[in-house]
C-alpha atoms as a PDB file:
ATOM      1  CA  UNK A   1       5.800 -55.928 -20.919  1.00  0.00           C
ATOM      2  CA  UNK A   2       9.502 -55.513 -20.851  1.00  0.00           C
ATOM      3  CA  UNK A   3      11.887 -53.438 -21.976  1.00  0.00           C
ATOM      4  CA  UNK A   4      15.447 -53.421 -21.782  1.00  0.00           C
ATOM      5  CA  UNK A   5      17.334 -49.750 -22.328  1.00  0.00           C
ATOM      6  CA  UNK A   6      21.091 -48.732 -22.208  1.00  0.00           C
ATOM      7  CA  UNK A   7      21.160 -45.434 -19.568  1.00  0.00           C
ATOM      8  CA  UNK A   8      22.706 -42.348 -21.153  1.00  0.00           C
ATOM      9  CA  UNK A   9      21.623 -39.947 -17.975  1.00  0.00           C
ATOM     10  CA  UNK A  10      25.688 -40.042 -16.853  1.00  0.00           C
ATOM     11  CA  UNK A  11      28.144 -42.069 -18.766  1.00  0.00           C
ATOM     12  CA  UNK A  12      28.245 -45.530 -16.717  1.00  0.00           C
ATOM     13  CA  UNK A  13      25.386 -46.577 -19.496  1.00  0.00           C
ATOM     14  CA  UNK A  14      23.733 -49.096 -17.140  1.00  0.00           C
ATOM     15  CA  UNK A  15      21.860 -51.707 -18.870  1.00  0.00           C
ATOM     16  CA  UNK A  16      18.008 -51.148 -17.174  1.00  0.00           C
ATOM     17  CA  UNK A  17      14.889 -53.004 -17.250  1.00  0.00           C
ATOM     18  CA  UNK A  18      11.969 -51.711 -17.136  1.00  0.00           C
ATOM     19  CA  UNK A  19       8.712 -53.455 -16.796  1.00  0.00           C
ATOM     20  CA  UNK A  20       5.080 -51.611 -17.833  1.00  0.00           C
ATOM     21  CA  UNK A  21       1.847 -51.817 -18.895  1.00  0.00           C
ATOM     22  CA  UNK A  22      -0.648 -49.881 -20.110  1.00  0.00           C
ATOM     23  CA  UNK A  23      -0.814 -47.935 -17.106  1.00  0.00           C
ATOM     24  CA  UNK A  24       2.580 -46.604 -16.862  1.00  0.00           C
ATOM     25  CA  UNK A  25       6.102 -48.105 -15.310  1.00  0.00           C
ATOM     26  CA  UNK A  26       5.817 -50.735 -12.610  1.00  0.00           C
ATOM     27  CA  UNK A  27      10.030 -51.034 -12.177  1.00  0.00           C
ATOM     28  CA  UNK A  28      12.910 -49.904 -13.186  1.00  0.00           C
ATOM     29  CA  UNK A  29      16.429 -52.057 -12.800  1.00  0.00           C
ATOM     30  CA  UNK A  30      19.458 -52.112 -13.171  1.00  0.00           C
ATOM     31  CA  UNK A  31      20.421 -48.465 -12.588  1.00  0.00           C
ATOM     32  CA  UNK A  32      22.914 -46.863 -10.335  1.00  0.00           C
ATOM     33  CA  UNK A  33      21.342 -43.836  -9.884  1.00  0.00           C
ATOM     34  CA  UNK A  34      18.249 -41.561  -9.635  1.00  0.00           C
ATOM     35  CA  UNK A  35      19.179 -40.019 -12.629  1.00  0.00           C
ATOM     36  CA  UNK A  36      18.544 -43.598 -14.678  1.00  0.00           C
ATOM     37  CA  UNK A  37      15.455 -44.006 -13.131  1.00  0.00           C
ATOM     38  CA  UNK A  38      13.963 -41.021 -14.282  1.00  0.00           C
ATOM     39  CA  UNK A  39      15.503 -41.816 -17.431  1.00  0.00           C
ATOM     40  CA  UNK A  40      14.210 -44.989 -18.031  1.00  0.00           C
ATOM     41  CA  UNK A  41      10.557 -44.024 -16.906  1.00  0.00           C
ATOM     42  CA  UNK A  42      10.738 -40.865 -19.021  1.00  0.00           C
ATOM     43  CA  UNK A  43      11.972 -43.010 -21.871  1.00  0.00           C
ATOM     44  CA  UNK A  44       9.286 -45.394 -21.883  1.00  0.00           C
ATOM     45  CA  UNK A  45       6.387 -42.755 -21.023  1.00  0.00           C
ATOM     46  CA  UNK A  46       7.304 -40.025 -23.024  1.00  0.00           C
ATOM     47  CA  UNK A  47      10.538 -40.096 -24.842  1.00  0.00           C
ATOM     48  CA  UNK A  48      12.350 -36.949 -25.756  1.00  0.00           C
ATOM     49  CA  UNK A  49      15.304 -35.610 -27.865  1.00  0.00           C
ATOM     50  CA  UNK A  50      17.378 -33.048 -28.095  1.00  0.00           C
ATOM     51  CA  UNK A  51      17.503 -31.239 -31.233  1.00  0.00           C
ATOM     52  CA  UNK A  52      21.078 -29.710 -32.673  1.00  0.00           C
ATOM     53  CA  UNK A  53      20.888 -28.625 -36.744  1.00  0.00           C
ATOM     54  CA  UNK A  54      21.564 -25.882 -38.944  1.00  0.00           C
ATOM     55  CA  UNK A  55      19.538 -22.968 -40.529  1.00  0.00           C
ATOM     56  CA  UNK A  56      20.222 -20.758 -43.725  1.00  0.00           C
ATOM     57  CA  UNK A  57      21.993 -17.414 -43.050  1.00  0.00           C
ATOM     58  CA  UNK A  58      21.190 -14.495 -46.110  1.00  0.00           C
ATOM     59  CA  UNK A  59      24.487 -12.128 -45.962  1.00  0.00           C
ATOM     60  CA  UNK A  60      26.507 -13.553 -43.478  1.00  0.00           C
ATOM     61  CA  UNK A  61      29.738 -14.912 -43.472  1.00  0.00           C
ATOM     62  CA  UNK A  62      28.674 -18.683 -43.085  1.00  0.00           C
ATOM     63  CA  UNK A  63      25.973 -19.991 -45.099  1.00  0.00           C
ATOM     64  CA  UNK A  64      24.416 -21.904 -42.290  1.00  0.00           C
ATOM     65  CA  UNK A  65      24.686 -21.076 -38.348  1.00  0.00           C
ATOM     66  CA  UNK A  66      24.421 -24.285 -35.830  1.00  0.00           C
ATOM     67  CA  UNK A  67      20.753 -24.065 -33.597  1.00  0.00           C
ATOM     68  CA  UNK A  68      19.923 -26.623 -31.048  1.00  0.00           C
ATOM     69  CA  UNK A  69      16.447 -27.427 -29.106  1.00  0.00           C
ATOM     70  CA  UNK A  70      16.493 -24.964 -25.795  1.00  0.00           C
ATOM     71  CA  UNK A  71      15.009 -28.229 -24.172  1.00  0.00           C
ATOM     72  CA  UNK A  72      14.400 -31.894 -25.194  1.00  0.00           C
ATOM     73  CA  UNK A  73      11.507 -31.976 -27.912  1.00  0.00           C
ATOM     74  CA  UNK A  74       9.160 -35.105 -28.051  1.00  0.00           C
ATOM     75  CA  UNK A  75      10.783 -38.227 -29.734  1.00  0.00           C
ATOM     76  CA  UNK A  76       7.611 -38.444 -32.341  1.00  0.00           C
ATOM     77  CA  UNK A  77       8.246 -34.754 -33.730  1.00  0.00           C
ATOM     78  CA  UNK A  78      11.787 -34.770 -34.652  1.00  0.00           C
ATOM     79  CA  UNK A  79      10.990 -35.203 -38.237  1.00  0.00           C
ATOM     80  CA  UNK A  80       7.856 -32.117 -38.435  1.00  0.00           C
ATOM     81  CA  UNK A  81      10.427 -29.909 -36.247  1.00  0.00           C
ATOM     82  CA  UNK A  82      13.614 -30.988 -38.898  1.00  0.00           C
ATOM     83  CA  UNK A  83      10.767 -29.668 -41.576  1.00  0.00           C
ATOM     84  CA  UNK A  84      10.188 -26.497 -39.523  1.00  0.00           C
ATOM     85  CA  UNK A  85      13.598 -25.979 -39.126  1.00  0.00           C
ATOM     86  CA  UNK A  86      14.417 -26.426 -42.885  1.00  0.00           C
ATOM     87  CA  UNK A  87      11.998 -23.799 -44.444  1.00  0.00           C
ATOM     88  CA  UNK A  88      14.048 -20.816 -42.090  1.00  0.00           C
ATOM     89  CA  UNK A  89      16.139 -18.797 -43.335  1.00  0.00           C
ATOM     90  CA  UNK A  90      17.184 -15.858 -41.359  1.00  0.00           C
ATOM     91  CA  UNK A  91      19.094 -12.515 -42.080  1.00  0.00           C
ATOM     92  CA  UNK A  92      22.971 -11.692 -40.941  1.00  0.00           C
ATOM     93  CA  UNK A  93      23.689 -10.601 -38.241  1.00  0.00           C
ATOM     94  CA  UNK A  94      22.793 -13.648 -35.998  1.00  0.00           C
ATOM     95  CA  UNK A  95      23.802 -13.779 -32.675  1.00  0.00           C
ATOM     96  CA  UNK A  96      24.786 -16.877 -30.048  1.00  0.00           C
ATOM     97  CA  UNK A  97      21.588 -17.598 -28.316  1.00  0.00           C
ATOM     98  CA  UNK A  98      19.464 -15.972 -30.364  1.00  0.00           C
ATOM     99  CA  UNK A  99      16.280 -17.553 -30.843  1.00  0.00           C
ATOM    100  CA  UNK A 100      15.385 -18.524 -34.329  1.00  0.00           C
ATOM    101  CA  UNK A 101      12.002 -20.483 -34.240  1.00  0.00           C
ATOM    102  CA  UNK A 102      10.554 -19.871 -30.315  1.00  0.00           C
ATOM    103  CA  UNK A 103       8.261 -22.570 -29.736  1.00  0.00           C
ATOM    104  CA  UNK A 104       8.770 -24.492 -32.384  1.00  0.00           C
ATOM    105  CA  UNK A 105       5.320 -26.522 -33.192  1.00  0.00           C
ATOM    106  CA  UNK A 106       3.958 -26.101 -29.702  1.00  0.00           C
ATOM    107  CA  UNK A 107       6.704 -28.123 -27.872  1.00  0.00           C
ATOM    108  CA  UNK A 108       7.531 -25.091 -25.811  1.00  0.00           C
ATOM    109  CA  UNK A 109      11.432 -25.581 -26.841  1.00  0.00           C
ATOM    110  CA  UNK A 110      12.983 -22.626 -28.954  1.00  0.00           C
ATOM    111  CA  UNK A 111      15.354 -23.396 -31.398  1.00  0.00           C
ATOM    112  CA  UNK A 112      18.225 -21.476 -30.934  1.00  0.00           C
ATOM    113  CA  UNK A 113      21.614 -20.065 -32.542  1.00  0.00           C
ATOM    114  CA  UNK A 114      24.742 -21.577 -30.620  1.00  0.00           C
ATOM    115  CA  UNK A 115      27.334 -19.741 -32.668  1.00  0.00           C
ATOM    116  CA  UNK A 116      27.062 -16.076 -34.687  1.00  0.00           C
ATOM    117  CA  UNK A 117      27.261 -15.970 -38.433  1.00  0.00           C
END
């Protein structure tokens, strides 16, 4: 199979190909550096995303406070982890970098405050 991706490891955004089977990668082109490679073979292995949200502050001067994913989360949980995320509220004071949910549903990411309320 084939597979052609757009690289957002740096921002060129080289236009790889990747060809695979069922056993995994077999190449990657079209990228300028290692960076895209790992990219690409990630992408098509075991894609992951960053997750950056919001989460319900009681008492504080904000109603919300922004949280982000301490590390990429698998592509195929986004929408449990959103679900997670959205049944927390937490109590002022919050601090940046807190953590609000550690290991959120076993991806061994914490989601985490990246501003104070």
């Amino acid at each position: 199979m084939k597979r052609d991706l757009t690289c957002v490891a740096c921002p060129l955004g080289c236009a790889i190909t990747v060809e695979y089977d069922e056993t995994g990668v077999l190449s990657v082109t079209g990228n300028t550096c290692k960076r895209g490679d790992a990219y690409a073979r990630s992408e098509i292995v075991n894609p992951t995303r960053s997750l950056a949200t919001s989460v319900k502050v009681n008492g504080g001067i904000y109603p919300v406070v922004p949280v982000k994913s301490n590390k990429p989360i698998p592509k195929s949980m986004i929408f449990d982890c959103m679900k997670a995320i959205n049944s927390v509220t937490v109590e002022a004071p919050v601090k940046l970098g807190q953590v609000i949910i550690p290991n959120i549903l076993g991806t061994g990411a914490d989601i985490v405050a990246t501003n104070h309320d």
